[in-house]
N, C-alpha and C. Protein backbone atom coordinates (compact mmCIF):
# COMPACT_ATOMS: atom_id res chain seq x y z
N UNK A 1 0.84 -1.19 0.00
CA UNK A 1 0.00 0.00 0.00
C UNK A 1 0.88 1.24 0.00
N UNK A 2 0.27 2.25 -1.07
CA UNK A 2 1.21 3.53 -0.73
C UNK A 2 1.51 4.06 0.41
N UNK A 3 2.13 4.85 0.51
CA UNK A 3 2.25 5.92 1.61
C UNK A 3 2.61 7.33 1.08
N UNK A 4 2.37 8.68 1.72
CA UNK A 4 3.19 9.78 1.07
C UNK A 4 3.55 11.07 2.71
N UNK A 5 4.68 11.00 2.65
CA UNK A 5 5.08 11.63 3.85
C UNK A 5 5.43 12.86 3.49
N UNK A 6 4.68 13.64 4.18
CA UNK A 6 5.59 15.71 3.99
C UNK A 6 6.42 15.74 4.59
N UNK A 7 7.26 16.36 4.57
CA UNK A 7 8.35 17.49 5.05
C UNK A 7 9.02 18.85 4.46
N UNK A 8 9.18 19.53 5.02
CA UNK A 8 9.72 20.54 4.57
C UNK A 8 9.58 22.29 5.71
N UNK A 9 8.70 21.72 6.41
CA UNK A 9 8.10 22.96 7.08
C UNK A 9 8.80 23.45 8.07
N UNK A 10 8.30 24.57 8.92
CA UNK A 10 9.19 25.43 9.65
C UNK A 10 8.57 26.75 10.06
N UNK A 11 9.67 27.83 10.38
CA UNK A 11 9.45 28.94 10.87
C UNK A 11 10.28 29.64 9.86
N UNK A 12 9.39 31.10 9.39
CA UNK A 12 9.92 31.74 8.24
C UNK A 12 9.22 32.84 8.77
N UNK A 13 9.93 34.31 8.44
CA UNK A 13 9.20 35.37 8.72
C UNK A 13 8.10 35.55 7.25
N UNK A 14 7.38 36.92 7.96
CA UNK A 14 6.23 37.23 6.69
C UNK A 14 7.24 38.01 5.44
N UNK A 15 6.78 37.57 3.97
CA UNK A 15 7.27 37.51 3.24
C UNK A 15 8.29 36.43 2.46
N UNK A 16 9.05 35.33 3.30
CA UNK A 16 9.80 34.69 3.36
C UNK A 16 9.08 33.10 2.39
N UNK A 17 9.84 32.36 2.22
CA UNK A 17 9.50 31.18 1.04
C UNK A 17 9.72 30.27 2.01
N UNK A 18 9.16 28.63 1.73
CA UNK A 18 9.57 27.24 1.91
C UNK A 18 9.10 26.54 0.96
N UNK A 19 9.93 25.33 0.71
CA UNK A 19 9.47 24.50 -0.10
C UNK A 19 8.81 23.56 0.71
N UNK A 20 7.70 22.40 0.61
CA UNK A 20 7.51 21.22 1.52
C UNK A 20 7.82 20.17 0.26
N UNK A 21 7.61 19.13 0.80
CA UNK A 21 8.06 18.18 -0.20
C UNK A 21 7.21 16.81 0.43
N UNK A 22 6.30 16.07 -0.37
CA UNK A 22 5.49 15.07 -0.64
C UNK A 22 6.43 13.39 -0.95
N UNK A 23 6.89 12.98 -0.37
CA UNK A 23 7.42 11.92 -0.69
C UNK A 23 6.27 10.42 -0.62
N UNK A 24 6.26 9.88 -1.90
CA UNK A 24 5.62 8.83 -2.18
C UNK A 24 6.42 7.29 -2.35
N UNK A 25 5.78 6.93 -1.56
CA UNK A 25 6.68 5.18 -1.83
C UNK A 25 5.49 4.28 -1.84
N UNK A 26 5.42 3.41 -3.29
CA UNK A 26 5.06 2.44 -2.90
C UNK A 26 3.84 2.30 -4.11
N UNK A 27 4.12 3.43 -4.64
CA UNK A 27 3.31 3.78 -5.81
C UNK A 27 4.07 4.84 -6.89
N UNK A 28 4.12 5.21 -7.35
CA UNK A 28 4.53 6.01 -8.73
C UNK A 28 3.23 7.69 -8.59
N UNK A 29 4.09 7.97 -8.18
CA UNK A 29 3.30 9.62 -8.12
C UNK A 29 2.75 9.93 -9.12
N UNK A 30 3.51 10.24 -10.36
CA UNK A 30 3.01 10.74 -11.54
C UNK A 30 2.66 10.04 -12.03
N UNK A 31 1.44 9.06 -11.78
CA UNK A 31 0.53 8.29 -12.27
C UNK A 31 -1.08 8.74 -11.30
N UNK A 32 -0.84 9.36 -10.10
CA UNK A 32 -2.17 10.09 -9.51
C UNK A 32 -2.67 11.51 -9.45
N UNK A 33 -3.49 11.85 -8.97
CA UNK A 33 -3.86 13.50 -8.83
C UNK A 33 -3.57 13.41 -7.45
N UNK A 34 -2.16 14.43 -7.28
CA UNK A 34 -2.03 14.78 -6.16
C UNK A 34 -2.53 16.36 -5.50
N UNK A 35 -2.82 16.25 -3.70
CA UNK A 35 -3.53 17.41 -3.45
C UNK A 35 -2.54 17.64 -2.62
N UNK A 36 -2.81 19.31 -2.02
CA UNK A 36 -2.21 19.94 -0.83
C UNK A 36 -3.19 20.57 -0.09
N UNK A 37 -3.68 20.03 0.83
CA UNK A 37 -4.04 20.78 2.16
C UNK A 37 -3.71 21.38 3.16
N UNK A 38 -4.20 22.23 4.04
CA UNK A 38 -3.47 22.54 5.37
C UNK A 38 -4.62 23.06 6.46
N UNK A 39 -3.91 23.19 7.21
CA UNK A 39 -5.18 23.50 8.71
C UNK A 39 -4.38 24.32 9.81
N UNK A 40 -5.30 24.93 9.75
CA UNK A 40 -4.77 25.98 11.18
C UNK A 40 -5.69 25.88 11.95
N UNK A 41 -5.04 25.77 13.44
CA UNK A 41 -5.78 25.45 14.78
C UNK A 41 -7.24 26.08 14.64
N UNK A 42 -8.30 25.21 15.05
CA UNK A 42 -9.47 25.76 15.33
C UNK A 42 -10.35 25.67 14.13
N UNK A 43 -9.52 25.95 12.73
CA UNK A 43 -9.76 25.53 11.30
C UNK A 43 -10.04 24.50 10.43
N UNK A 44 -11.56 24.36 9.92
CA UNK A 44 -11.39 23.22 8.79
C UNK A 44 -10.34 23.12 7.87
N UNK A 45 -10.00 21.64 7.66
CA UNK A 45 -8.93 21.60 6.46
C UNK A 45 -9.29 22.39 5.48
N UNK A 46 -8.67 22.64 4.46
CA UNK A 46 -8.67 23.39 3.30
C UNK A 46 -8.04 22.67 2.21
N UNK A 47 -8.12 22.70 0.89
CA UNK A 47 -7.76 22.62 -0.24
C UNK A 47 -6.80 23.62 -0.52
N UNK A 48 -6.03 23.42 -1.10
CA UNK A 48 -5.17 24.15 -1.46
C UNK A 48 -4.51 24.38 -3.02
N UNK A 49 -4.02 22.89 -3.44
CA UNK A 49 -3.92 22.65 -4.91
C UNK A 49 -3.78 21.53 -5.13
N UNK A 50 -4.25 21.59 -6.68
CA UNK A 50 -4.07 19.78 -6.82
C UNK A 50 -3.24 20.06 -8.22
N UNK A 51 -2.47 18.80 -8.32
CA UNK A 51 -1.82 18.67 -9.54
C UNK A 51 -1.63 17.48 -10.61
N UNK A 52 -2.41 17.35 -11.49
CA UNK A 52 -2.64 15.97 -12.47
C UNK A 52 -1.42 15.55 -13.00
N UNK A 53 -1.48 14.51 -13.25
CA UNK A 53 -0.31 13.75 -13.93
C UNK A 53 -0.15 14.54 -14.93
N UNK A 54 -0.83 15.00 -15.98
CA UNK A 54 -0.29 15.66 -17.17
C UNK A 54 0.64 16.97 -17.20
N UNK A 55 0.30 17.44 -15.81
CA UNK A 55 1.23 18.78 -15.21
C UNK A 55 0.15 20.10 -14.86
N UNK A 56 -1.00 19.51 -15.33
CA UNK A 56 -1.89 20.45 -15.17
C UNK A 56 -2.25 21.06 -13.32
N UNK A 57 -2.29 21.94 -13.15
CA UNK A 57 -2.53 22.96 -11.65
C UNK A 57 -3.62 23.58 -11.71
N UNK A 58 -4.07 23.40 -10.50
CA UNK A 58 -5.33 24.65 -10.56
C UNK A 58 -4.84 24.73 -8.69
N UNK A 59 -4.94 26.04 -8.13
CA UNK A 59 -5.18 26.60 -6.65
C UNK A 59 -6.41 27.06 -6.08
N UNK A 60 -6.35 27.02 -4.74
CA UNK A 60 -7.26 28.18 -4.51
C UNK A 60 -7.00 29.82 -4.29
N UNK A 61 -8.07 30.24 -4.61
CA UNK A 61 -7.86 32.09 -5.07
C UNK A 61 -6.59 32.63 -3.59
N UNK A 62 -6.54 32.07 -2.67
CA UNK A 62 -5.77 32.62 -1.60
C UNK A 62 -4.35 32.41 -1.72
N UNK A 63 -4.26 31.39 -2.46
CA UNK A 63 -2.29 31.24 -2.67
C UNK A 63 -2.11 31.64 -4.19
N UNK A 64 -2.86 31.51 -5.09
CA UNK A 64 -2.51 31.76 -6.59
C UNK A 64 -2.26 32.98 -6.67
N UNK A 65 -0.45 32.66 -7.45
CA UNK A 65 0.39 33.25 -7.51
C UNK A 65 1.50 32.97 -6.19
N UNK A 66 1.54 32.71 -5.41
CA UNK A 66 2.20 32.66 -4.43
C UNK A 66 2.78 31.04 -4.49
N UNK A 67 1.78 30.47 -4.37
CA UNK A 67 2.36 28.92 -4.17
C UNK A 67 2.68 28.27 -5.03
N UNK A 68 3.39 27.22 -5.66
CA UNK A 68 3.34 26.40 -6.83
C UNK A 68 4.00 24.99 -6.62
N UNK A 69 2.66 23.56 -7.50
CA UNK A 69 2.87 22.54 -6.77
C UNK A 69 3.78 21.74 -8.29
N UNK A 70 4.13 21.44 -7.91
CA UNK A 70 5.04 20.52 -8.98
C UNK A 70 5.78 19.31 -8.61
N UNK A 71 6.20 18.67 -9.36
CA UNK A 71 6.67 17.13 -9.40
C UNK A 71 8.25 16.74 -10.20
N UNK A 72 8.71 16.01 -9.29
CA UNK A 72 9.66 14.99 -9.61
C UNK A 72 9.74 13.77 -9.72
N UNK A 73 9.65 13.56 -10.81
CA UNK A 73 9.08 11.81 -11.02
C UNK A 73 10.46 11.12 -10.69
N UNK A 74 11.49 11.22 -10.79
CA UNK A 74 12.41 10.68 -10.75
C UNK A 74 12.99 10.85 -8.94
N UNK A 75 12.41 11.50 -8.03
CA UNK A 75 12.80 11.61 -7.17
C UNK A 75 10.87 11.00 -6.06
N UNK A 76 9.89 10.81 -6.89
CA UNK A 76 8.97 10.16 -6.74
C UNK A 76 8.10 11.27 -5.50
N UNK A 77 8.50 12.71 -5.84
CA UNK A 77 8.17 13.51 -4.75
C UNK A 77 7.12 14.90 -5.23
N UNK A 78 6.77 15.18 -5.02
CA UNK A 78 5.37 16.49 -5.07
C UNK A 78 5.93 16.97 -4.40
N UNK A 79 6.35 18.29 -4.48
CA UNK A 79 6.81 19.75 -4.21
C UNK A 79 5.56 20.82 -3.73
N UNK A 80 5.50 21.81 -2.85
CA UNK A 80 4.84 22.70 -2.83
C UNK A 80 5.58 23.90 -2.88
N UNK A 81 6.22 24.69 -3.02
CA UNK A 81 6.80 26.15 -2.95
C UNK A 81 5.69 27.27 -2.45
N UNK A 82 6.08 27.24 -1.54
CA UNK A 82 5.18 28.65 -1.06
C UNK A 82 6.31 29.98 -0.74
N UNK A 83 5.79 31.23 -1.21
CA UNK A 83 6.33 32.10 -1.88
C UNK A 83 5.69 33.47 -0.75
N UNK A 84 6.40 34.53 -0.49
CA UNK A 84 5.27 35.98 -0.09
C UNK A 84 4.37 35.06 1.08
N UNK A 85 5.05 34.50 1.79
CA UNK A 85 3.73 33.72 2.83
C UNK A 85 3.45 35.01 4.11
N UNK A 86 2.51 34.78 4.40
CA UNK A 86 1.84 35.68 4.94
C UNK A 86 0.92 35.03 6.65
N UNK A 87 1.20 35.82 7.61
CA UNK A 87 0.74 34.84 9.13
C UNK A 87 -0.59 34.17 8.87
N UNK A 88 -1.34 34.40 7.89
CA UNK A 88 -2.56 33.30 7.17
C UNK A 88 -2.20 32.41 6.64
N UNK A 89 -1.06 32.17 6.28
CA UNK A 89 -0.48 30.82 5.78
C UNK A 89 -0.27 29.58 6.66
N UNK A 90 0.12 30.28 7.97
CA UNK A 90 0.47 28.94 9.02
C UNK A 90 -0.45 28.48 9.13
N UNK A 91 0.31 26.76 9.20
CA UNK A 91 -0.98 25.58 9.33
C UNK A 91 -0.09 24.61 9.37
N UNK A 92 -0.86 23.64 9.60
CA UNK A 92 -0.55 21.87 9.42
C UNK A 92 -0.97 21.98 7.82
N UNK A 93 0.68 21.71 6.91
CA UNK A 93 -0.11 21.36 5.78
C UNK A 93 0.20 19.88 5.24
N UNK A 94 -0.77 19.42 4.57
CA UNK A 94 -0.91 17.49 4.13
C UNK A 94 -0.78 17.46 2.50
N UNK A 95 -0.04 16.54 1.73
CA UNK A 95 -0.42 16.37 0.76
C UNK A 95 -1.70 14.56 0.83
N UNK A 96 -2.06 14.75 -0.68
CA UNK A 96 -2.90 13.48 -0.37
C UNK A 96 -3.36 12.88 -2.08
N UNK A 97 -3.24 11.79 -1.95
CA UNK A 97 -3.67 11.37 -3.63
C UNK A 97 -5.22 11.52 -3.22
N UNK A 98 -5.41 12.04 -4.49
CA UNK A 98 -6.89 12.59 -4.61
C UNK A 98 -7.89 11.16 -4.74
N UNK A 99 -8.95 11.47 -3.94
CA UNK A 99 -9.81 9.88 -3.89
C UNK A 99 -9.12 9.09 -2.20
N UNK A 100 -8.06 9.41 -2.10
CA UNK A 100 -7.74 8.71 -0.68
C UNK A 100 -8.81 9.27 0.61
N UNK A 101 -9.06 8.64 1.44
CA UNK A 101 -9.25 9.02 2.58
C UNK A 101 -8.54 8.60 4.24
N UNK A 102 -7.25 8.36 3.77
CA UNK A 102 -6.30 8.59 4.90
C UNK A 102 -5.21 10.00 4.83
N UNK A 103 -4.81 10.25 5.51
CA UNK A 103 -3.91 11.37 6.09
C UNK A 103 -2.55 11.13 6.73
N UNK A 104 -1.49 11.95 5.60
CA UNK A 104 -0.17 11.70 6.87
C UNK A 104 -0.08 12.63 8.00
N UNK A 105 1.29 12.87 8.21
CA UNK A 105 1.15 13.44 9.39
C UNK A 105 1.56 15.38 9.28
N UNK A 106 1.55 15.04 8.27
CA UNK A 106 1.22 16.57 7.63
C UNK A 106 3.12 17.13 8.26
N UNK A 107 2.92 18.69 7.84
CA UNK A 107 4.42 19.38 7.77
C UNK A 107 3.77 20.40 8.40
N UNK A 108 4.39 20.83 9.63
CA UNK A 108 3.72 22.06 10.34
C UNK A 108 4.43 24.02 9.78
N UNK A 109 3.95 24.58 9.20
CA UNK A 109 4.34 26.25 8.60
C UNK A 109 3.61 26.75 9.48
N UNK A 110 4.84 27.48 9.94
CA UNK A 110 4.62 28.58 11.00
C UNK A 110 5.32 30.15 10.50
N UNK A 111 4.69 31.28 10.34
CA UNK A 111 4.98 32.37 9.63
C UNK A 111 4.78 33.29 10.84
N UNK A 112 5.81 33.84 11.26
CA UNK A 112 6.26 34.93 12.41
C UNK A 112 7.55 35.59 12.55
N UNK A 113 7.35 36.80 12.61
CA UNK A 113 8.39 37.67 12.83
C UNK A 113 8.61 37.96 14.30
């Protein structure tokens, strides 16, 4: 059975970038629709972006332009780049093959000066 583990997260002031990074084993990434979610305390999850095997992206209106999700097939990993992050950005964020209904343990972004 697959698995896909985040990492990448942290503490960055406002304005400042991170990449997270989606690692998949056990399946071939660029063969699913992968998503990015995240959650901030007190907060329903959210959608964030999804990205099709063909390379195709769509976001939601709150990071577009800012964020961008992309893939390394050869390193079997989904990328998020978040860009201009802003103290609305911090959260628990998750990637997830689209159609799953399990959860890893997500990458915690924390944005403070």
């Amino acid at each position: 059975q697959g698995q896909l583990v985040e990492s990448g997260g942290g503490l960055v002031q406002p304005g400042g970038s991170l990449r997270l990074s989606c690692a998949a084993s056990g399946f071939p990434l660029g063969e699913e629709i992968i998503t990015w979610h995240r959650q901030a305390p007190g907060e329903a999850r959210e959608w964030i972006a999804t990205l099709w095997p063909g390379g195709a992206t769509i976001y939601t209106p709150s990071v577009k332009g800012r964020f961008t999700i992309s893939r390394d097939d050869a390193k079997n990993t989904v990328y998020l780049q978040l860009n201009s992050l802003k103290p609305e950005d911090a959260a628990m964020y998750y990637c997830q093959e689209a159609g799953s209904t399990t959860w890893g343990q997500g990458t915690q972004v924390t944005v403070s000066s």
